[in-house]
N, C-alpha and C. Protein backbone atom coordinates (compact mmCIF):
# COMPACT_ATOMS: atom_id res chain seq x y z
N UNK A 1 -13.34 -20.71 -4.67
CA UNK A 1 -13.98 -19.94 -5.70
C UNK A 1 -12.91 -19.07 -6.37
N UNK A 2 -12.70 -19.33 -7.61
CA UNK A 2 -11.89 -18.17 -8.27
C UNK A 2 -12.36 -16.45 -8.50
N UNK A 3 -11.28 -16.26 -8.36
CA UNK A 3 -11.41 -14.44 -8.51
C UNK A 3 -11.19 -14.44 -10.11
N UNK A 4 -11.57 -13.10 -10.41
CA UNK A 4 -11.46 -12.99 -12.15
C UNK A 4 -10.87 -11.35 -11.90
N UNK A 5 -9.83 -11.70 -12.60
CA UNK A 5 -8.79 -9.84 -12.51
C UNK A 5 -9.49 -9.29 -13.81
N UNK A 6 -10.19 -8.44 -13.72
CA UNK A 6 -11.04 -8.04 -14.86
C UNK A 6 -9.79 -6.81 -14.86
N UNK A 7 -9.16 -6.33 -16.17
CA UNK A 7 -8.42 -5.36 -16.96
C UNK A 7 -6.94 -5.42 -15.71
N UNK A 8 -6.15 -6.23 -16.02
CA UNK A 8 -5.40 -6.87 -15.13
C UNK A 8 -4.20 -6.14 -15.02
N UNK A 9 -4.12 -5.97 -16.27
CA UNK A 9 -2.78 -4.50 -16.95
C UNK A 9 -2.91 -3.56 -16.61
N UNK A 10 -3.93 -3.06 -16.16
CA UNK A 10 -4.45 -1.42 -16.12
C UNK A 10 -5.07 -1.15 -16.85
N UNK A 11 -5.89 -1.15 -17.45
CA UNK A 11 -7.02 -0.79 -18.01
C UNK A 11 -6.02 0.06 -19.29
N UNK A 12 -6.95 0.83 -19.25
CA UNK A 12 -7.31 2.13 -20.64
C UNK A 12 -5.71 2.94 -20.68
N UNK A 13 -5.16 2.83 -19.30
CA UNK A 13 -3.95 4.00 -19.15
C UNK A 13 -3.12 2.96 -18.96
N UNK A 14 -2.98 1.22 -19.37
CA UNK A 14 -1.74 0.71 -19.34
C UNK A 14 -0.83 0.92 -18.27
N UNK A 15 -0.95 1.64 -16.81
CA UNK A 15 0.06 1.85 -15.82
C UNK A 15 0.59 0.44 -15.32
N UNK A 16 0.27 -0.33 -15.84
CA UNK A 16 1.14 -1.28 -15.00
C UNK A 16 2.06 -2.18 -15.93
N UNK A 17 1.95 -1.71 -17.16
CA UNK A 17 2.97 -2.20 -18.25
C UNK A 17 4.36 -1.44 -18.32
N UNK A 18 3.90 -0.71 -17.52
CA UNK A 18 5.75 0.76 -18.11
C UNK A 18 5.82 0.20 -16.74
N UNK A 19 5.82 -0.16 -16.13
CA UNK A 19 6.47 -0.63 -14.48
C UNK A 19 7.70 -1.30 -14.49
N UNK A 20 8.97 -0.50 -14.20
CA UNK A 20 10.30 -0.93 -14.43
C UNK A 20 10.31 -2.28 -13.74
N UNK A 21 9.65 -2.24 -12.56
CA UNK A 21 10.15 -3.90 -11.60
C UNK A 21 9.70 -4.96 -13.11
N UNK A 22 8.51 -4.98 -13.20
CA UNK A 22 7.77 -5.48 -14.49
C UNK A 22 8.78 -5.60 -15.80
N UNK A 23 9.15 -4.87 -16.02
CA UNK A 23 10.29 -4.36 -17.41
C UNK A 23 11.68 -5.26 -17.21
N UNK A 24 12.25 -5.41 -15.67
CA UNK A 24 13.34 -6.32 -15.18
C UNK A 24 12.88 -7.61 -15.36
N UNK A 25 12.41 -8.15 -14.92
CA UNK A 25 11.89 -9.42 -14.70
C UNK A 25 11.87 -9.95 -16.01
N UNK A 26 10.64 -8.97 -17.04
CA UNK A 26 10.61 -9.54 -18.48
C UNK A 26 12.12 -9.69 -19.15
N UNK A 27 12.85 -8.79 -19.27
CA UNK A 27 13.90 -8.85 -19.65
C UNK A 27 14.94 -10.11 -19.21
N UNK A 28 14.35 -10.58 -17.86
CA UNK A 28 15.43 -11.85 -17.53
C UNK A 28 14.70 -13.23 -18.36
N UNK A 29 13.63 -12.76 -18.55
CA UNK A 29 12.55 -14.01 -19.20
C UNK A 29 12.33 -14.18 -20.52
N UNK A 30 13.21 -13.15 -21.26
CA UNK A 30 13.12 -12.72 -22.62
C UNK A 30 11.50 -12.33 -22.73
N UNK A 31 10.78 -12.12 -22.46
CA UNK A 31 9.48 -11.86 -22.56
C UNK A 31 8.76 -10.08 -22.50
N UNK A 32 7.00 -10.18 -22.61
CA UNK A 32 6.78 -8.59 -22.06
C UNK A 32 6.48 -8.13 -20.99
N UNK A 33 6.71 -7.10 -20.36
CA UNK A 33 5.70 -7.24 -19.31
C UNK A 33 4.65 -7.47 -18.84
N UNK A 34 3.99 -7.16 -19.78
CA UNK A 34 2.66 -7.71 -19.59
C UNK A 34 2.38 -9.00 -19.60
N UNK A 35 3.13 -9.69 -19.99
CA UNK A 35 3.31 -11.37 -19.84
C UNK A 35 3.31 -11.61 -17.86
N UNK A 36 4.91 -11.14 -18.09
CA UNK A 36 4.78 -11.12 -16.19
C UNK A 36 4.24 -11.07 -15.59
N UNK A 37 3.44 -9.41 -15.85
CA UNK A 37 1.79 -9.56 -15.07
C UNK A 37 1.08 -10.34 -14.99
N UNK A 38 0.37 -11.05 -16.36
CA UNK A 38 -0.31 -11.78 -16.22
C UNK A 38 0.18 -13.42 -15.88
N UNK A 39 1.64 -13.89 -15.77
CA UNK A 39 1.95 -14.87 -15.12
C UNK A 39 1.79 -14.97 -13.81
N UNK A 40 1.86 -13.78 -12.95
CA UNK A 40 1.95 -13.15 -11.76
C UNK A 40 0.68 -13.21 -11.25
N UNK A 41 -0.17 -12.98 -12.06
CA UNK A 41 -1.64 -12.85 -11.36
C UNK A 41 -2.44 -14.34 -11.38
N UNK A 42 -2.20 -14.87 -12.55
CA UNK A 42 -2.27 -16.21 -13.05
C UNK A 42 -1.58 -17.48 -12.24
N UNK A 43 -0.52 -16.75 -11.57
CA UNK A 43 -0.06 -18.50 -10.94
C UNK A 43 -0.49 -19.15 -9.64
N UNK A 44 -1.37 -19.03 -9.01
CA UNK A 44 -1.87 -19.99 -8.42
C UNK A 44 -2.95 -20.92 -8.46
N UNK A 45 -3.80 -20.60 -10.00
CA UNK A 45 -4.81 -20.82 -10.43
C UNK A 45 -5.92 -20.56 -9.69
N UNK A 46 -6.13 -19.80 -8.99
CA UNK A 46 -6.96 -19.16 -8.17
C UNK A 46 -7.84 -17.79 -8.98
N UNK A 47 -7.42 -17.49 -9.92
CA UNK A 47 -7.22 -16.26 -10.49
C UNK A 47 -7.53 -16.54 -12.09
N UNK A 48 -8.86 -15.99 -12.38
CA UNK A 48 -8.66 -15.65 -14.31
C UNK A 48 -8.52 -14.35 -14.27
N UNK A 49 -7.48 -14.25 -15.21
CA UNK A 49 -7.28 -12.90 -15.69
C UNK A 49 -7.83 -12.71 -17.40
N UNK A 50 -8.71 -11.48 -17.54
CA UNK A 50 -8.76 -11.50 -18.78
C UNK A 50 -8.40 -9.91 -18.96
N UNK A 51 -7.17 -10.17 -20.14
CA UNK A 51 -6.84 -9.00 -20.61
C UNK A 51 -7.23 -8.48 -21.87
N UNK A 52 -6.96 -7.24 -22.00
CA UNK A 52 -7.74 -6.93 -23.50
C UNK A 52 -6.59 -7.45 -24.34
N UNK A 53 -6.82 -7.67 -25.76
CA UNK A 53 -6.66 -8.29 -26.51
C UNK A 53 -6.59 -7.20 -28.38
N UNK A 54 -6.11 -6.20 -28.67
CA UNK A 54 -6.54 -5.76 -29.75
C UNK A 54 -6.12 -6.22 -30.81
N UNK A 55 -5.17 -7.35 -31.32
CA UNK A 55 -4.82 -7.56 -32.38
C UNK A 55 -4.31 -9.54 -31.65
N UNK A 56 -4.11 -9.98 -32.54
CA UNK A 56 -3.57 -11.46 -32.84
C UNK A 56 -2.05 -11.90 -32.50
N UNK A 57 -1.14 -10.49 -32.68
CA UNK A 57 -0.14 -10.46 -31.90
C UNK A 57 -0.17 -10.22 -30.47
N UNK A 58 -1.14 -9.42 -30.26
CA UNK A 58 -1.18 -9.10 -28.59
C UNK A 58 -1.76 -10.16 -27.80
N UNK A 59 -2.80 -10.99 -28.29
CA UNK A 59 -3.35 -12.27 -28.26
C UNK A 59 -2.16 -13.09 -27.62
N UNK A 60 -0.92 -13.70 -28.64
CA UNK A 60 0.10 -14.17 -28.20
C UNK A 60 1.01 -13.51 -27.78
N UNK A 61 1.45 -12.51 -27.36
CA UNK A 61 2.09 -11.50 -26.57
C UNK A 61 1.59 -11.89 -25.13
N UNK A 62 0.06 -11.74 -24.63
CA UNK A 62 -0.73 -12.31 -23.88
C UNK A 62 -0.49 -14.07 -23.32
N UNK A 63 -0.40 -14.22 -24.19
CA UNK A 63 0.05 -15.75 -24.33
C UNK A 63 1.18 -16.51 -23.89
N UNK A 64 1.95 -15.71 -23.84
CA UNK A 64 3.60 -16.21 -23.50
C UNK A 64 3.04 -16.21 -21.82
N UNK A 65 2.49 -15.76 -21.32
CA UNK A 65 2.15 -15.82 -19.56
C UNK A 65 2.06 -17.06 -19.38
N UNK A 66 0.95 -17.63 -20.21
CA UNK A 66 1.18 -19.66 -19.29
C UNK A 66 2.57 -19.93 -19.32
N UNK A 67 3.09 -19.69 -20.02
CA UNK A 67 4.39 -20.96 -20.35
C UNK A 67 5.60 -20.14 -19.31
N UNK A 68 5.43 -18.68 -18.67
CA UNK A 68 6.53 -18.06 -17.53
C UNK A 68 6.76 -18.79 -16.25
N UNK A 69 7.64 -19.28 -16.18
CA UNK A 69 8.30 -20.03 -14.83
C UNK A 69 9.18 -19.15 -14.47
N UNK A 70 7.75 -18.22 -13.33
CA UNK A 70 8.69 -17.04 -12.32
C UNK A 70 9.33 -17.49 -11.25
N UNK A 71 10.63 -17.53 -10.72
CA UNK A 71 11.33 -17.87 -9.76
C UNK A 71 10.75 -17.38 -8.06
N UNK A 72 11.27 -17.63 -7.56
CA UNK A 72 10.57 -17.42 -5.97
C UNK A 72 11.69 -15.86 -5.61
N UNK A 73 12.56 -15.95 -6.66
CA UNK A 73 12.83 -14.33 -6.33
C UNK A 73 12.11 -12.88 -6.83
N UNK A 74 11.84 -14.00 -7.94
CA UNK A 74 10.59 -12.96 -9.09
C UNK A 74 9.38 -12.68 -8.22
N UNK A 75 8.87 -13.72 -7.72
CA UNK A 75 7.98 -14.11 -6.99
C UNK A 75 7.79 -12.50 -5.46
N UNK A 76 9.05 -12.82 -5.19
CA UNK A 76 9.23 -11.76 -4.15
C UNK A 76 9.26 -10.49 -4.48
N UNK A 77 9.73 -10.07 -5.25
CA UNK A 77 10.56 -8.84 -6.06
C UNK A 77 8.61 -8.32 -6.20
N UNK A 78 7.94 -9.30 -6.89
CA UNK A 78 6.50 -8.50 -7.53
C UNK A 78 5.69 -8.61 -6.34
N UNK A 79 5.55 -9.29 -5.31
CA UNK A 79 4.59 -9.00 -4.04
C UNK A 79 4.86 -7.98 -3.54
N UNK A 80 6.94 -7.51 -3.23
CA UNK A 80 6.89 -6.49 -2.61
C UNK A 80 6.71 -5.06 -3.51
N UNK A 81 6.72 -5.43 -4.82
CA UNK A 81 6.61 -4.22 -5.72
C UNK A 81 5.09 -3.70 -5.89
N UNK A 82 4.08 -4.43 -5.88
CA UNK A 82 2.78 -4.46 -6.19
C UNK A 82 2.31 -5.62 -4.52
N UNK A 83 2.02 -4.87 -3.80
CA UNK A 83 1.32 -5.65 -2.48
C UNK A 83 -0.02 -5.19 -2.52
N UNK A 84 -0.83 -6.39 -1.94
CA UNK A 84 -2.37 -6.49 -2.14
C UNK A 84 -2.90 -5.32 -0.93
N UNK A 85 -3.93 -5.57 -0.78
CA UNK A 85 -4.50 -4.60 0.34
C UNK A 85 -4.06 -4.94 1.53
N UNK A 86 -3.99 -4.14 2.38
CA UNK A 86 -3.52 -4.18 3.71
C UNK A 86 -1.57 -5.30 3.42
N UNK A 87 -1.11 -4.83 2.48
CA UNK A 87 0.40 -5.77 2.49
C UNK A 87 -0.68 -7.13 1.90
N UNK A 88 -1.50 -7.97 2.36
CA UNK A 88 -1.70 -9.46 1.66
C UNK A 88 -1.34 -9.35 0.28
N UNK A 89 -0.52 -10.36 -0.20
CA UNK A 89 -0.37 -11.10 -1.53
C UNK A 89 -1.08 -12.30 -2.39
């Protein structure tokens, strides 16, 4: 059964877009962070994420997440930066 990350970014206060680990990663990917995130939350297909959306650029800003091929160091770097409850990833 899939999970659905309802406001996946952080909601209303954006805290998980200014997230330097987040900010590195994009920068090796040419991309935003918020891409990362949502590649991050998005890659096992286990997971819909729906993020807000206010304009047609942010739409594809949003968008660049399918096409991120995060490495298994990226991979590591964001489990141990952002770990699920109790440490699970």
């Amino acid at each position: 059964m899939p999970v659905m990350a309802y406001s996946p970014l952080g909601g209303d206060n954006n805290l998980l877009v200014g997230d330097r680990t987040l900010a590195q990663i994009a920068a090796m990917h040419d991309c935003s962070a918020a891409a990362v995130a949502l590649a991050w939350v998005i890659r096992s297909g286990n997971v819909i994420a729906i993020p807000e959306s206010g304009s047609p650029a942010h739409v594809k800003e949003n968008a660049v997440a399918l096409s991120i091929a995060l490495t298994p160091r990226d991979l590591q770097t964001l489990d141990a930066a952002f770990p699920g409850p109790f440490g699970a990833t």
